[in-house]
PDB file of N, CA and C in Angstrom:
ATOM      1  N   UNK A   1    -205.354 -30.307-162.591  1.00  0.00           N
ATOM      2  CA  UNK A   1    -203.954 -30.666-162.665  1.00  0.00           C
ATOM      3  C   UNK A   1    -203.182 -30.014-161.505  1.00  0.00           C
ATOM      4  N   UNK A   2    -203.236 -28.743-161.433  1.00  0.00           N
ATOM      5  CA  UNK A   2    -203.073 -28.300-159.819  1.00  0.00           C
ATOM      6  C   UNK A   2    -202.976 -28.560-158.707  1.00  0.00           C
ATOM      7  N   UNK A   3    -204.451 -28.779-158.603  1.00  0.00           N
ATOM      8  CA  UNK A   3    -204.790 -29.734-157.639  1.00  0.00           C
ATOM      9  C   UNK A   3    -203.897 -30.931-156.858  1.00  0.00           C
ATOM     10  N   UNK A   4    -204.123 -31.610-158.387  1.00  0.00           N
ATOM     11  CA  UNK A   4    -203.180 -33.424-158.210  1.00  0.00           C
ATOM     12  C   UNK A   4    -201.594 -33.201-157.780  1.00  0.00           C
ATOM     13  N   UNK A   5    -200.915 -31.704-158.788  1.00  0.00           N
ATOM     14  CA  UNK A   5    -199.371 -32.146-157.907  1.00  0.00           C
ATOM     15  C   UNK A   5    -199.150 -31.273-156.962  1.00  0.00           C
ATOM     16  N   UNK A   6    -200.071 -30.269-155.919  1.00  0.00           N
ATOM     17  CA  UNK A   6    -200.682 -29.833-154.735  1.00  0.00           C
ATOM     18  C   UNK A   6    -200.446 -31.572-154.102  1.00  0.00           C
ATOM     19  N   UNK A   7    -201.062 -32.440-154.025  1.00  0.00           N
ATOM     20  CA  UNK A   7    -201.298 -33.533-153.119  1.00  0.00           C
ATOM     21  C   UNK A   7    -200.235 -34.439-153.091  1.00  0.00           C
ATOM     22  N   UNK A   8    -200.134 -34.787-154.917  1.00  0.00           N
ATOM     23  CA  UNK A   8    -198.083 -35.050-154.904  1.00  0.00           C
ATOM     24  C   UNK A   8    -196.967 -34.412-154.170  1.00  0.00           C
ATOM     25  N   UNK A   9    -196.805 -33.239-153.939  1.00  0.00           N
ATOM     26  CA  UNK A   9    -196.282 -32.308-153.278  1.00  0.00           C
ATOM     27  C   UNK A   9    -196.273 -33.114-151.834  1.00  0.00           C
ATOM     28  N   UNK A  10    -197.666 -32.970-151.791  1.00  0.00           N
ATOM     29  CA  UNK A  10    -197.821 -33.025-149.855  1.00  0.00           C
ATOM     30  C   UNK A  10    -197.633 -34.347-149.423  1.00  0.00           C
ATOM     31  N   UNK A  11    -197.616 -35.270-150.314  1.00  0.00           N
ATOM     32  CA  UNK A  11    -197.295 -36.905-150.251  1.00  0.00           C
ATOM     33  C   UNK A  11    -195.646 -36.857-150.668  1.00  0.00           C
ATOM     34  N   UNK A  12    -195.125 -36.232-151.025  1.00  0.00           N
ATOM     35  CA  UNK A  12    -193.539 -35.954-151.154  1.00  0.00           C
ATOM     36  C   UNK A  12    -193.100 -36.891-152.491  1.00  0.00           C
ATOM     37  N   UNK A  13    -194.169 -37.475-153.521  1.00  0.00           N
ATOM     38  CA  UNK A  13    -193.921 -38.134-154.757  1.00  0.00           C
ATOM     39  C   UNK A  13    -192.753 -37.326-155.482  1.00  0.00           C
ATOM     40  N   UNK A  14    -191.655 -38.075-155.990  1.00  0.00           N
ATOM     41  CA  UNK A  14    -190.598 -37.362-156.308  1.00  0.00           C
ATOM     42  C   UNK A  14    -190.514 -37.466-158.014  1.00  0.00           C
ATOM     43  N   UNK A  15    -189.889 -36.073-158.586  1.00  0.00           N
ATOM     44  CA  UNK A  15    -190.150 -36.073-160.024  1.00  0.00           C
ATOM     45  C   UNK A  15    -189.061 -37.369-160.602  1.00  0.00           C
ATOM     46  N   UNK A  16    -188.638 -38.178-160.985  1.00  0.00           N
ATOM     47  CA  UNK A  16    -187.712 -39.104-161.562  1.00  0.00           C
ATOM     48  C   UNK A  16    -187.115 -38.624-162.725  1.00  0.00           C
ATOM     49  N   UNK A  17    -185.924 -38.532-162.891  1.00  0.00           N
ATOM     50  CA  UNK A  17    -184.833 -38.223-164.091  1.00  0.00           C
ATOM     51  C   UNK A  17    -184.551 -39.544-164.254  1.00  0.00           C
ATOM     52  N   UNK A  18    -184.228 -39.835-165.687  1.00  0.00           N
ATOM     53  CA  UNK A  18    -183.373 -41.168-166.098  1.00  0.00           C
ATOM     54  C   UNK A  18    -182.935 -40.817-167.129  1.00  0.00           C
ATOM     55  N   UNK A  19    -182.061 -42.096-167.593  1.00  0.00           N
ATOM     56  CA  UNK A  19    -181.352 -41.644-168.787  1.00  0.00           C
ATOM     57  C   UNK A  19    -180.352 -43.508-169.008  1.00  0.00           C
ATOM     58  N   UNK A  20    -180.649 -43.171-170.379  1.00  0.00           N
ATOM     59  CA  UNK A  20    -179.947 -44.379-171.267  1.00  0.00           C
ATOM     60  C   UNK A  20    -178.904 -44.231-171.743  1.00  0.00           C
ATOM     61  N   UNK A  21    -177.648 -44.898-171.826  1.00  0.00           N
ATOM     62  CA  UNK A  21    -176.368 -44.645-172.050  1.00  0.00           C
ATOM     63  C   UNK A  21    -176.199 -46.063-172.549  1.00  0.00           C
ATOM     64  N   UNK A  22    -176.176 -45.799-174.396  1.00  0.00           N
ATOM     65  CA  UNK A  22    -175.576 -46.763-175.332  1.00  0.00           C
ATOM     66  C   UNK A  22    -174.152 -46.691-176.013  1.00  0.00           C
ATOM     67  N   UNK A  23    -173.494 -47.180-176.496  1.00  0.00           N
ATOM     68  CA  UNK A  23    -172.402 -47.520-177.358  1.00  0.00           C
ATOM     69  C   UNK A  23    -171.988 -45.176-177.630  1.00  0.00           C
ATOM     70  N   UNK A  24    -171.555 -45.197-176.442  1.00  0.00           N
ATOM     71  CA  UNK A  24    -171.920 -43.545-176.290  1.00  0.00           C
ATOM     72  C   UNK A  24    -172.235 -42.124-176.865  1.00  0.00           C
ATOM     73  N   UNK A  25    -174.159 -42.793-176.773  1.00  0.00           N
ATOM     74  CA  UNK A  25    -175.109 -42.321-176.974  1.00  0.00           C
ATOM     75  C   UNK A  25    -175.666 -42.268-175.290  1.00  0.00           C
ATOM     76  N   UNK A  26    -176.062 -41.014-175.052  1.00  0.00           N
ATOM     77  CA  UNK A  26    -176.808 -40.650-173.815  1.00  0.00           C
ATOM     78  C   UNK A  26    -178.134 -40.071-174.431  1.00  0.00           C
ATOM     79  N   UNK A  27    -179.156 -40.328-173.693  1.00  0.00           N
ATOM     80  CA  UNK A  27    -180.901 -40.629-173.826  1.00  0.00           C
ATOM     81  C   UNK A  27    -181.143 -40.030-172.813  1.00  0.00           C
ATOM     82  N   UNK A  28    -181.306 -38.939-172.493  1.00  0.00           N
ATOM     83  CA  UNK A  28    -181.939 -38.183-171.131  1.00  0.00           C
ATOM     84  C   UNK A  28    -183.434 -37.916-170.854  1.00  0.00           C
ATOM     85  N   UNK A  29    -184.112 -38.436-170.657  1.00  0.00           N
ATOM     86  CA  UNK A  29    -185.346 -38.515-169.931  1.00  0.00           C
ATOM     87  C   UNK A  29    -185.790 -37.425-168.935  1.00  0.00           C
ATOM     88  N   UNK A  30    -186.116 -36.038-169.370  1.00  0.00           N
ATOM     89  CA  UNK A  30    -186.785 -35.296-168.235  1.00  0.00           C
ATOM     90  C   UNK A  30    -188.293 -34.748-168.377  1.00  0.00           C
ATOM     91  N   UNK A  31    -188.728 -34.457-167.268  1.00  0.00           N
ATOM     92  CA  UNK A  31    -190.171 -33.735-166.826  1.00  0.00           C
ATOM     93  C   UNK A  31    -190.190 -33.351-167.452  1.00  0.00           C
ATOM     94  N   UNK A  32    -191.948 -32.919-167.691  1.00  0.00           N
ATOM     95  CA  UNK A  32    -192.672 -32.006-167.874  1.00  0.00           C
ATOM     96  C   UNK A  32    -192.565 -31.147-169.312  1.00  0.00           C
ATOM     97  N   UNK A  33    -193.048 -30.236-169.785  1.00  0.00           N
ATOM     98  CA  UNK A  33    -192.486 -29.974-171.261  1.00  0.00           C
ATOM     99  C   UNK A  33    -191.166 -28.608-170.492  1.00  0.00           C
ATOM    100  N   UNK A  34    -189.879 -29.035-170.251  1.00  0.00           N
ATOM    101  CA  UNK A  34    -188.584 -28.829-170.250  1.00  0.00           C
ATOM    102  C   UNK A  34    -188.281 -27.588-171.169  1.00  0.00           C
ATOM    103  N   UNK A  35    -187.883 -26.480-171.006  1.00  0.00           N
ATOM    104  CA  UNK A  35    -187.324 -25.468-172.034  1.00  0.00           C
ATOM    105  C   UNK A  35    -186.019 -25.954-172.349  1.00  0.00           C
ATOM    106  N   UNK A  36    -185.942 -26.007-173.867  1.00  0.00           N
ATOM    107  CA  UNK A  36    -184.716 -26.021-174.737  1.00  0.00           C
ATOM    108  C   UNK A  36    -183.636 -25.946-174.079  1.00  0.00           C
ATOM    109  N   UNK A  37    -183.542 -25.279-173.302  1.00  0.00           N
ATOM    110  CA  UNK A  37    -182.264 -24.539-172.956  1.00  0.00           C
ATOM    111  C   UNK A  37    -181.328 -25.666-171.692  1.00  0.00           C
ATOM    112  N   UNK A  38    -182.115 -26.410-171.606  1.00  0.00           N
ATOM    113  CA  UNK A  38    -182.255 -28.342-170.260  1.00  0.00           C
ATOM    114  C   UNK A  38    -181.579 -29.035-172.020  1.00  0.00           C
ATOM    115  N   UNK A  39    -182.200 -29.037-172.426  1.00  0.00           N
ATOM    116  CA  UNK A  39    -181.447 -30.144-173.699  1.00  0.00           C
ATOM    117  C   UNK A  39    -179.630 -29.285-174.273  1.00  0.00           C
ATOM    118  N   UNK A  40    -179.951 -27.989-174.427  1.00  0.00           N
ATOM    119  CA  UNK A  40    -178.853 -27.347-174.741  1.00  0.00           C
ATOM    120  C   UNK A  40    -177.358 -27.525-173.625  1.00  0.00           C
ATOM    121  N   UNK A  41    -178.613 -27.509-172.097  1.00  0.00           N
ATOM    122  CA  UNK A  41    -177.134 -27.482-170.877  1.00  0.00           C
ATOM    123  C   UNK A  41    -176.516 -28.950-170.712  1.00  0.00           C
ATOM    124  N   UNK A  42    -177.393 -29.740-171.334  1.00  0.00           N
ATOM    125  CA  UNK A  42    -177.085 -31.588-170.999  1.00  0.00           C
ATOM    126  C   UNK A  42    -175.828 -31.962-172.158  1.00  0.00           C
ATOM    127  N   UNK A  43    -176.046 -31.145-173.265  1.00  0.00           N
ATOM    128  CA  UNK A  43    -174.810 -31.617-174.255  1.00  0.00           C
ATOM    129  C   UNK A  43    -173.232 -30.787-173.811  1.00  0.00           C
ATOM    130  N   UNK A  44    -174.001 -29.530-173.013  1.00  0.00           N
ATOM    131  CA  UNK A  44    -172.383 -29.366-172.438  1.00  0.00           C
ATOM    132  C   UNK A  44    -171.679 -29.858-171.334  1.00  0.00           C
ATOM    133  N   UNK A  45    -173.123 -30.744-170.936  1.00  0.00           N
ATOM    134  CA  UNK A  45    -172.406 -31.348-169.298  1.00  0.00           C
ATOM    135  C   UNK A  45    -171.876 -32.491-169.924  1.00  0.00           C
ATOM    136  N   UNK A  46    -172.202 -33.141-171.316  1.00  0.00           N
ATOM    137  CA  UNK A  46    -171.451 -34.603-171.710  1.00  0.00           C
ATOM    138  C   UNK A  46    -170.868 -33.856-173.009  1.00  0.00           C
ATOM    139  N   UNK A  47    -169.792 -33.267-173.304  1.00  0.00           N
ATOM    140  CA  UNK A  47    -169.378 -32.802-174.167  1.00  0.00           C
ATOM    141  C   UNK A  47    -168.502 -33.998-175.162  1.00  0.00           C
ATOM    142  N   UNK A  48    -168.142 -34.795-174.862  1.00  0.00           N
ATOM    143  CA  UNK A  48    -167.324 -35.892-175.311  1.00  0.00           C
ATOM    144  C   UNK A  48    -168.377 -36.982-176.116  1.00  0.00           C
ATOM    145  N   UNK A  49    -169.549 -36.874-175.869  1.00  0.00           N
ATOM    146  CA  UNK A  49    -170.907 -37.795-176.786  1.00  0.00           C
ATOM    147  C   UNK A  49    -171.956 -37.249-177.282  1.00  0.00           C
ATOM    148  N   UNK A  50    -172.810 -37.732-177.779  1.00  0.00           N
ATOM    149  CA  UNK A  50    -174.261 -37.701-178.398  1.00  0.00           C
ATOM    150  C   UNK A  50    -174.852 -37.452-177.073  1.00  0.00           C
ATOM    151  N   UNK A  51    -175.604 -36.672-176.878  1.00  0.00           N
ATOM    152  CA  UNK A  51    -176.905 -36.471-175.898  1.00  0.00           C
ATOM    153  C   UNK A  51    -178.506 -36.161-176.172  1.00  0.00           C
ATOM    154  N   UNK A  52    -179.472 -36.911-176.456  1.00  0.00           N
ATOM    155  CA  UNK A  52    -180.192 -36.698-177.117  1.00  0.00           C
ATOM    156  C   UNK A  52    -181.461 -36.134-175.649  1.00  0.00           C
ATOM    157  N   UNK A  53    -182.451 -35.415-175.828  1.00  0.00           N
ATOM    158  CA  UNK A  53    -183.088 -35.303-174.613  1.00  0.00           C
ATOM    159  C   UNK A  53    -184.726 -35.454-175.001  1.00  0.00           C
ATOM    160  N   UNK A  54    -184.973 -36.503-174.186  1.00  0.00           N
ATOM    161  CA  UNK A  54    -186.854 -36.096-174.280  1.00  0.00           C
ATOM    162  C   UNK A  54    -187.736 -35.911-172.685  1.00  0.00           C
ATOM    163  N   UNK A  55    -188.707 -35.266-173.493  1.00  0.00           N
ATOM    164  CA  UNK A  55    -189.464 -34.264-172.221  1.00  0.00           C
ATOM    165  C   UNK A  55    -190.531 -34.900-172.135  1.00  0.00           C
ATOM    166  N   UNK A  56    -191.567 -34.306-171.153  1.00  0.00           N
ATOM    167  CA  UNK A  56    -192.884 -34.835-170.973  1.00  0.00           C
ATOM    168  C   UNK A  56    -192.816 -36.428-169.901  1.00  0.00           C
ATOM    169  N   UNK A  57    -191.508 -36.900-169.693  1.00  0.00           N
ATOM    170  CA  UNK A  57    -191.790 -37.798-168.618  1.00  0.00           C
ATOM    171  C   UNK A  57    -192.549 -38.106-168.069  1.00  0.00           C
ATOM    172  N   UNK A  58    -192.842 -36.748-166.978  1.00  0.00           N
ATOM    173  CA  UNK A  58    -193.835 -36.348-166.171  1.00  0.00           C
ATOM    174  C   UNK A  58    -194.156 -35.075-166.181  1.00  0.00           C
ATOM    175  N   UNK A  59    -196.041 -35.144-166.541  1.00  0.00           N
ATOM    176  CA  UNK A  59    -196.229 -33.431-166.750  1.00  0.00           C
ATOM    177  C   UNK A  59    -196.548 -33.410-165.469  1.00  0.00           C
ATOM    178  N   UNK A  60    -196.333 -33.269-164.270  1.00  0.00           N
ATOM    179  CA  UNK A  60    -196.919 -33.169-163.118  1.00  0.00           C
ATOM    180  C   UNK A  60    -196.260 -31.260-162.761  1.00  0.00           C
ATOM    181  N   UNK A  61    -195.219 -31.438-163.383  1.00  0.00           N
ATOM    182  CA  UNK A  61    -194.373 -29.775-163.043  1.00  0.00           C
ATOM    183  C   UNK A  61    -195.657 -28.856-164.024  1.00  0.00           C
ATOM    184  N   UNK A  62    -196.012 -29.390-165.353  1.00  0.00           N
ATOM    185  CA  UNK A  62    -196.279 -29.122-166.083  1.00  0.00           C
ATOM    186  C   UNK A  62    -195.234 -28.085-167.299  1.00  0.00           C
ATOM    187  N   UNK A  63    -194.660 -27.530-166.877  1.00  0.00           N
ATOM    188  CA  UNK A  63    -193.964 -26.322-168.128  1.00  0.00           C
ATOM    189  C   UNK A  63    -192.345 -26.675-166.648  1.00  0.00           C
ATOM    190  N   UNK A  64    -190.969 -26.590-167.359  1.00  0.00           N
ATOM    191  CA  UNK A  64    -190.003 -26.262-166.538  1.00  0.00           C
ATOM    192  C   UNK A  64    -189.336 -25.397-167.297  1.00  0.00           C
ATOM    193  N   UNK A  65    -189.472 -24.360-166.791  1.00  0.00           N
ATOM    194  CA  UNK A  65    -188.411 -22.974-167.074  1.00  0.00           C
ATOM    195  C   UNK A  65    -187.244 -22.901-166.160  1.00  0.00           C
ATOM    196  N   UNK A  66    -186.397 -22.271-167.325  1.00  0.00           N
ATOM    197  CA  UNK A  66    -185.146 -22.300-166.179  1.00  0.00           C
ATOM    198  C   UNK A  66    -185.230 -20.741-165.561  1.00  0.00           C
ATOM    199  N   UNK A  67    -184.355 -20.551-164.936  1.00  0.00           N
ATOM    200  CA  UNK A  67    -184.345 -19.832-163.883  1.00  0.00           C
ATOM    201  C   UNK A  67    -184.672 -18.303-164.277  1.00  0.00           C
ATOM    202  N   UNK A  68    -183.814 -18.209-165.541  1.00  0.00           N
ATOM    203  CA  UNK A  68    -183.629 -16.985-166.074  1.00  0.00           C
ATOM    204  C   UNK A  68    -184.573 -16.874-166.570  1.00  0.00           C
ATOM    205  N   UNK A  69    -185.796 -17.351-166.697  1.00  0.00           N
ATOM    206  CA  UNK A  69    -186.908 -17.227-167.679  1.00  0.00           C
ATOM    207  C   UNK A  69    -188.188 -16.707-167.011  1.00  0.00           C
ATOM    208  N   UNK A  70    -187.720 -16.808-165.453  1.00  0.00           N
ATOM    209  CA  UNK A  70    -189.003 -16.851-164.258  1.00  0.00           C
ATOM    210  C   UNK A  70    -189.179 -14.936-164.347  1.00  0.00           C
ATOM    211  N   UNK A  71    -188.357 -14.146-164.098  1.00  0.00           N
ATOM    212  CA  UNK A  71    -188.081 -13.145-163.838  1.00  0.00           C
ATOM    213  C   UNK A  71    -188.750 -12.435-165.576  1.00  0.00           C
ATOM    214  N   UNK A  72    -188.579 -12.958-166.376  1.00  0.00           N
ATOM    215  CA  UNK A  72    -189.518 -12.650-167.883  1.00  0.00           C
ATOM    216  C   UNK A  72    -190.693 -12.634-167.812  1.00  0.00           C
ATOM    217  N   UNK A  73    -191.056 -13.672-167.316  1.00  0.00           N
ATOM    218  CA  UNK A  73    -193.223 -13.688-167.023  1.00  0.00           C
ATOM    219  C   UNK A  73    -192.988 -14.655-168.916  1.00  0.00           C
ATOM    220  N   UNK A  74    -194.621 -14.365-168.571  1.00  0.00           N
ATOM    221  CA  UNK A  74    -194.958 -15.328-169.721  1.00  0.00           C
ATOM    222  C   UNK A  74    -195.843 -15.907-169.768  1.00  0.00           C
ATOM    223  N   UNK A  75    -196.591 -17.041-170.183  1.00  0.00           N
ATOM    224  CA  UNK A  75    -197.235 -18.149-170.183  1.00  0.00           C
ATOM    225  C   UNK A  75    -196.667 -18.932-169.434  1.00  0.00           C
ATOM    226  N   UNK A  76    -195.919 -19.800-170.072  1.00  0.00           N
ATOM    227  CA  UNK A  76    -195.537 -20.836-169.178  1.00  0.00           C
ATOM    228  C   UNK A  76    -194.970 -20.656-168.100  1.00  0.00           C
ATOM    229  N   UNK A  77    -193.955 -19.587-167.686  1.00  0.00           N
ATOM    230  CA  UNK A  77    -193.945 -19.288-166.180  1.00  0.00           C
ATOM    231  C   UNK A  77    -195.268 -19.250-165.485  1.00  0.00           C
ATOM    232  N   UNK A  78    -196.082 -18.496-165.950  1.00  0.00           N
ATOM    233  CA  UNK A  78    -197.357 -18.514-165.157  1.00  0.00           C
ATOM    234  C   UNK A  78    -198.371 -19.327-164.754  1.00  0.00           C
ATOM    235  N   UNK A  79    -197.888 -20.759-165.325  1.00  0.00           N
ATOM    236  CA  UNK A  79    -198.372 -21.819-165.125  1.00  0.00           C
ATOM    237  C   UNK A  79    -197.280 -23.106-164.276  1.00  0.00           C
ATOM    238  N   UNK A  80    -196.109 -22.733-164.282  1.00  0.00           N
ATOM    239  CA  UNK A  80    -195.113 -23.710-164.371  1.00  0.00           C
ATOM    240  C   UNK A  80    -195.465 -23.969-162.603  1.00  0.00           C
ATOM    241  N   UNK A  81    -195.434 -25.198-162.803  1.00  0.00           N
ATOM    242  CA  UNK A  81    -195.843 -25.751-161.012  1.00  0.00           C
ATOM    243  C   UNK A  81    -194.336 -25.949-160.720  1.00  0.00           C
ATOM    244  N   UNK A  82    -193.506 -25.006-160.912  1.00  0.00           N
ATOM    245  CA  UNK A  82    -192.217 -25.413-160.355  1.00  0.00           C
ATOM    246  C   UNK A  82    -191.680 -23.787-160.034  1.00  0.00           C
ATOM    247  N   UNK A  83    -190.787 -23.570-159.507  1.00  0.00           N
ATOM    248  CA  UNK A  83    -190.133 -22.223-158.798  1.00  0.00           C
ATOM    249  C   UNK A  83    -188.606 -21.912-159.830  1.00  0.00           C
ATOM    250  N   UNK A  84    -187.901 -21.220-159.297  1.00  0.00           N
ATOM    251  CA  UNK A  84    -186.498 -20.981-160.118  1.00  0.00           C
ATOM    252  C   UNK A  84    -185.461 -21.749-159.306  1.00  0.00           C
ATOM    253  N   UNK A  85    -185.530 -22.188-158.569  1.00  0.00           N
ATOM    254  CA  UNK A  85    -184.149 -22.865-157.669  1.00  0.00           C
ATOM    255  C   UNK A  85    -184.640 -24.313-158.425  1.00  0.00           C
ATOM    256  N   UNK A  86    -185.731 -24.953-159.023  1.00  0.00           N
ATOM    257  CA  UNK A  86    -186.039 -26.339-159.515  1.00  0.00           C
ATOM    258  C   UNK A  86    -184.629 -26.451-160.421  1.00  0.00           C
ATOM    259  N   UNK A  87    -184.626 -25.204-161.253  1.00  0.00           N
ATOM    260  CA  UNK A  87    -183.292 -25.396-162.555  1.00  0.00           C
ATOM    261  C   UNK A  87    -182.333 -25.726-161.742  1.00  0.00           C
ATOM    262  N   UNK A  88    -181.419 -25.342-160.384  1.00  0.00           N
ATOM    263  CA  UNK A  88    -180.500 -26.075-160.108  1.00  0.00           C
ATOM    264  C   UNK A  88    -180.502 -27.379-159.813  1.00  0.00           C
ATOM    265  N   UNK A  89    -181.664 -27.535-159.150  1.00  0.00           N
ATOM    266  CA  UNK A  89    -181.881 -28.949-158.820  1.00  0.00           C
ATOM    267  C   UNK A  89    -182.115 -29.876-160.261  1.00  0.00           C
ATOM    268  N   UNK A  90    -182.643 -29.355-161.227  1.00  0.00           N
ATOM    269  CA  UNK A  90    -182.561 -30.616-162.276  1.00  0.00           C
ATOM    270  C   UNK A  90    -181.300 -30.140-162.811  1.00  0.00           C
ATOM    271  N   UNK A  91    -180.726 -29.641-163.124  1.00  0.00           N
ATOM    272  CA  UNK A  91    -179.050 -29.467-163.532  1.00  0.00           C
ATOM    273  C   UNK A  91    -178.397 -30.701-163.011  1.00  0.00           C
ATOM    274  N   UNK A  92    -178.322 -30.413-161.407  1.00  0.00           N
ATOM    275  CA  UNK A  92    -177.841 -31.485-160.912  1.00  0.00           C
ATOM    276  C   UNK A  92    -177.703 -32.899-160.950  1.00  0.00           C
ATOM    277  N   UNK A  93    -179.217 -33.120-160.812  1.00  0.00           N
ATOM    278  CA  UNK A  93    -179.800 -34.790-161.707  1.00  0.00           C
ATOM    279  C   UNK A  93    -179.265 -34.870-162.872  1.00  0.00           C
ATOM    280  N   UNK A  94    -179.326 -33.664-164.007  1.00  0.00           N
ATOM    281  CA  UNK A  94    -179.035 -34.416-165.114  1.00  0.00           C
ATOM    282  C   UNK A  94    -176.975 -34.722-165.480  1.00  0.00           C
ATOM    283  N   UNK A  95    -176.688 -33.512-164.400  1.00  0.00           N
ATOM    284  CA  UNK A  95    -175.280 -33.645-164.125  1.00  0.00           C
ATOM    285  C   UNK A  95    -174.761 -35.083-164.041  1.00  0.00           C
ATOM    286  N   UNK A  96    -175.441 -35.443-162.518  1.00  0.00           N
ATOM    287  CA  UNK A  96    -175.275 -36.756-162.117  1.00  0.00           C
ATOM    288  C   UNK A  96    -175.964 -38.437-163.252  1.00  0.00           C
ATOM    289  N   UNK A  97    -176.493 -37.861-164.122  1.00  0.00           N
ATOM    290  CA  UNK A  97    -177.070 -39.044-164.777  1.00  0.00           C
ATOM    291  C   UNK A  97    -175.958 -39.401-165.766  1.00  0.00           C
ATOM    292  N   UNK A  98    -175.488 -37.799-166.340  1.00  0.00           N
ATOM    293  CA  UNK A  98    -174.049 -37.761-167.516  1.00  0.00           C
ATOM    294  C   UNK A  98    -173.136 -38.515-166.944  1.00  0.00           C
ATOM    295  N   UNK A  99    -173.048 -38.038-165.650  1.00  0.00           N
ATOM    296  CA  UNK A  99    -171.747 -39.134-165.406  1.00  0.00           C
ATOM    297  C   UNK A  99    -171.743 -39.993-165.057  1.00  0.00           C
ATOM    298  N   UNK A 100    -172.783 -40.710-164.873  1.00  0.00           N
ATOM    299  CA  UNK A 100    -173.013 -42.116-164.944  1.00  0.00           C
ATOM    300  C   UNK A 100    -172.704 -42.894-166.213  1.00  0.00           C
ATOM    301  N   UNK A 101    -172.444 -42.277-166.757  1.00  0.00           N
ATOM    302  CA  UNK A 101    -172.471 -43.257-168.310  1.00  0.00           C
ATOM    303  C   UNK A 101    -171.044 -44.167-168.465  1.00  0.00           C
TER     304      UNK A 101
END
């Protein structure tokens, strides 16, 4: 598994965020198995609706910890094919998906 998003990486395959926005209900779609705390920050970025969040999109990150979690150790930090600056960058996406709705 390493390996494969090692070569994703070097081919520049990009992780994809999406998200469904019904009768306002928001459906957020992210990577990899996502820590809680990505579903917790998405209902305060759409505070005015329903935000429901599912993970596993793509396990290619495999584990996404947020930032504050890297500096803890752990398991899944120690596996997570992603760094601590990733949490701003998916913040952002999921920022930008909320307000799309």
């Amino acid at each position: 598994m390493r390996v494969s998003w090692m070569r994703r990486v070097r081919e520049g395959v990009p992780v994809v965020l999406s998200a469904l926005h019904l009768d306002g209900v928001s459906m957020l779609h992210l990577p990899a198995e996502s820590f809680v705390e990505y579903q917790l920050r998405a209902q305060a970025l759409a505070p005015d609706r329903f935000v429901a969040t599912a993970a596993y999109g793509d396990g290619g990150t495999w584990y996404l910890p947020t930032k504050e979690a890297f500096p803890l150790g752990g398991y899944e930090v120690s596996v997570a094919n992603s760094a601590p600056e990733t949490d701003d960058e998916l913040t952002q996406g999921m920022r930008e998906l909320l307000a799309s709705a």
